[in-house]
C-alpha atoms as a PDB file:
ATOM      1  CA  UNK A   1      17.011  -0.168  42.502  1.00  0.00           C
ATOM      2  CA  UNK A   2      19.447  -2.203  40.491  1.00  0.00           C
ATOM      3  CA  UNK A   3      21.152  -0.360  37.361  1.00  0.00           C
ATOM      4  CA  UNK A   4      20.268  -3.710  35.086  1.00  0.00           C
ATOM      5  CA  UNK A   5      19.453  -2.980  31.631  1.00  0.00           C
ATOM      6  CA  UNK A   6      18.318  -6.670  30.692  1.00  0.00           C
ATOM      7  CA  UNK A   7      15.489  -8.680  31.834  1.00  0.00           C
ATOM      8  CA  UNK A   8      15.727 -10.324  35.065  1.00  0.00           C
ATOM      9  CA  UNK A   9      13.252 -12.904  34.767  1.00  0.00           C
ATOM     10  CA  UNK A  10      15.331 -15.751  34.385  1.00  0.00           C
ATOM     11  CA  UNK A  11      18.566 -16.569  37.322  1.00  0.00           C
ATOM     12  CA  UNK A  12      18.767 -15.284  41.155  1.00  0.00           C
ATOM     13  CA  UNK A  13      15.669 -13.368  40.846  1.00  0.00           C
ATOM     14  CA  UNK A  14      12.888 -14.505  38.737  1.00  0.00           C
ATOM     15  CA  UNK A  15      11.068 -11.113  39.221  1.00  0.00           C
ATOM     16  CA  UNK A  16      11.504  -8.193  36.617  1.00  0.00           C
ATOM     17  CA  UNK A  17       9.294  -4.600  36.211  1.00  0.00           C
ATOM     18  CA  UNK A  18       9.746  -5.440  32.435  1.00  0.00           C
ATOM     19  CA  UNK A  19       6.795  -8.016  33.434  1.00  0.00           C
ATOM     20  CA  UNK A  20       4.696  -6.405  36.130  1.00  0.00           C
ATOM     21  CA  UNK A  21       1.422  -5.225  35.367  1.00  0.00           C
ATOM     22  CA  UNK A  22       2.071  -2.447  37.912  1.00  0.00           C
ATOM     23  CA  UNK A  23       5.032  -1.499  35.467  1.00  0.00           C
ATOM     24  CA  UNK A  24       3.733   1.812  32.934  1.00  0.00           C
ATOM     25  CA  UNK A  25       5.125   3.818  30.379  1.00  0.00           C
ATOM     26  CA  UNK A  26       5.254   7.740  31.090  1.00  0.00           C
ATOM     27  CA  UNK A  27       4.942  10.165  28.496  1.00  0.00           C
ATOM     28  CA  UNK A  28       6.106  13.624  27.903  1.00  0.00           C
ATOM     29  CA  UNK A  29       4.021  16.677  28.699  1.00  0.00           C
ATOM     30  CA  UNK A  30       4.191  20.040  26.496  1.00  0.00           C
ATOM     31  CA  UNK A  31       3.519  22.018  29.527  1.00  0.00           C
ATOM     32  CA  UNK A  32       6.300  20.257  31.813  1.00  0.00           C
ATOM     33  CA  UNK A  33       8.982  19.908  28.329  1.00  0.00           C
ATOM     34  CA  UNK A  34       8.620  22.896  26.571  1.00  0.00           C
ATOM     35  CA  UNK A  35      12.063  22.656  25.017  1.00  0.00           C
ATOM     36  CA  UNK A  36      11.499  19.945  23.579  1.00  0.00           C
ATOM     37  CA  UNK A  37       7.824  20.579  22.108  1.00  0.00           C
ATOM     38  CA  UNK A  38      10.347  23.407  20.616  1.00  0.00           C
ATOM     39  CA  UNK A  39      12.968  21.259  19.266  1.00  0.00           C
ATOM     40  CA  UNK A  40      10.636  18.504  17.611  1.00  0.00           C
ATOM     41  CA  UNK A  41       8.267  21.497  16.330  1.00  0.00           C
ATOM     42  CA  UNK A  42       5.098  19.124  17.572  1.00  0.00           C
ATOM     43  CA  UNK A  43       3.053  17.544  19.996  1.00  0.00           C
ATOM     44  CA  UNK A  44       5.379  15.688  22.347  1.00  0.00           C
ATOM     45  CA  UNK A  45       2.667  14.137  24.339  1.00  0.00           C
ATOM     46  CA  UNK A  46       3.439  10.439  22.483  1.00  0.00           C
ATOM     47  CA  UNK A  47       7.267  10.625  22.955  1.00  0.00           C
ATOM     48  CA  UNK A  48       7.893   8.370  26.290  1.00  0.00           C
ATOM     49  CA  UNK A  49      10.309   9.661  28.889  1.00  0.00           C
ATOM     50  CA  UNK A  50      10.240   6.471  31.093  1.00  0.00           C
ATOM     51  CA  UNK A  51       8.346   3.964  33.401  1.00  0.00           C
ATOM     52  CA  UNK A  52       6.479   4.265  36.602  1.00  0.00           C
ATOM     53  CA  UNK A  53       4.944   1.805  38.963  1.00  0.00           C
ATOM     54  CA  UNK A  54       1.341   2.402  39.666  1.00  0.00           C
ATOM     55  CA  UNK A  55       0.605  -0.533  42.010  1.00  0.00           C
ATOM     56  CA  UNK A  56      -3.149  -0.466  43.588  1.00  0.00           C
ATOM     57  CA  UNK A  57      -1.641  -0.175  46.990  1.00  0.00           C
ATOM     58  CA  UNK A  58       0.009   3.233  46.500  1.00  0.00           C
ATOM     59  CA  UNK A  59      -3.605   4.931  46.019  1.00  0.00           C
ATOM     60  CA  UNK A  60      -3.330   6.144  42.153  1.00  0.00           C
ATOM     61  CA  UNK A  61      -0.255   8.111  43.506  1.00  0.00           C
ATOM     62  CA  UNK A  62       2.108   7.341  40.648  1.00  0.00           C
ATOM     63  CA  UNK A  63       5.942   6.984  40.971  1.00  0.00           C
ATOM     64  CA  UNK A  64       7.783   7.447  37.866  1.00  0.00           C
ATOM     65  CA  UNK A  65      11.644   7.406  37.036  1.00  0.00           C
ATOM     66  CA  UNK A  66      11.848   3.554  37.048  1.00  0.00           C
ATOM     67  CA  UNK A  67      14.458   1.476  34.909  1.00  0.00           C
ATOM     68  CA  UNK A  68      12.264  -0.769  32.514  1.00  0.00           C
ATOM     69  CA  UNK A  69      14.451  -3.698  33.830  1.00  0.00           C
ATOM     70  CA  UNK A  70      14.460  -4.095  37.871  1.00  0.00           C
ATOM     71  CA  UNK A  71      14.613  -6.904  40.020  1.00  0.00           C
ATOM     72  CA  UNK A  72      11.247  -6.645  41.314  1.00  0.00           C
ATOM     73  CA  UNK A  73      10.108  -5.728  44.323  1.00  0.00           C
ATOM     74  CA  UNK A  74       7.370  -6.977  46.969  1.00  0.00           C
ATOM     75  CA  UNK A  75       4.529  -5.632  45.023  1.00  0.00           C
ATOM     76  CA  UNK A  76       5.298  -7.905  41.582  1.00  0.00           C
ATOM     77  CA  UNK A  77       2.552  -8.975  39.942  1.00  0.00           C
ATOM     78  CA  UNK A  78       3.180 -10.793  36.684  1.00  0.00           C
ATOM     79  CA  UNK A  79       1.584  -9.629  33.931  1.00  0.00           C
ATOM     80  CA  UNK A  80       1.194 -13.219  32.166  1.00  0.00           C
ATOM     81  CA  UNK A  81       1.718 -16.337  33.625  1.00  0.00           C
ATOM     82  CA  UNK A  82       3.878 -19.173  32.331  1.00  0.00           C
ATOM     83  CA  UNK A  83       2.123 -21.664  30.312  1.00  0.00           C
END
């Protein structure tokens, strides 16, 4: 993984998870944060913690702790094409 923090769309790489529909927010759990469920005095189940890639090859295993911006990798599937 690359540490880029913008969009890599555009230059070397024209791939970026920002774009890939494989690319998925991840979302706190009360049971798994309870500390925070304390500190916010709520429901934390909306706050998101990340992104995972959930690609169909991986079997609905999900892998999380993904930057939002990546270069990509061989299982990038754009999420809209270019008009």
């Amino acid at each position: 993984m690359t540490t880029q923090n913008e969009c890599q769309m555009q230059g070397e790489y024209h791939q970026c998870c920002c774009q890939c529909v494989h690319h998925r927010p991840v979302y706190e759990h009360c049971t798994t944060n309870p500390a925070l469920r304390a500190e916010r005095g709520t429901c934390i189940c909306s706050v998101q913690k990340g992104w995972a890639c959930l690609p169909p090859e991986c079997d609905g295993r999900l892998y999380d702790n993904w930057r939002e911006h990546s270069v990509g990798c061989e299982m990038f599937t754009q999420r809209k094409k270019p008009a």
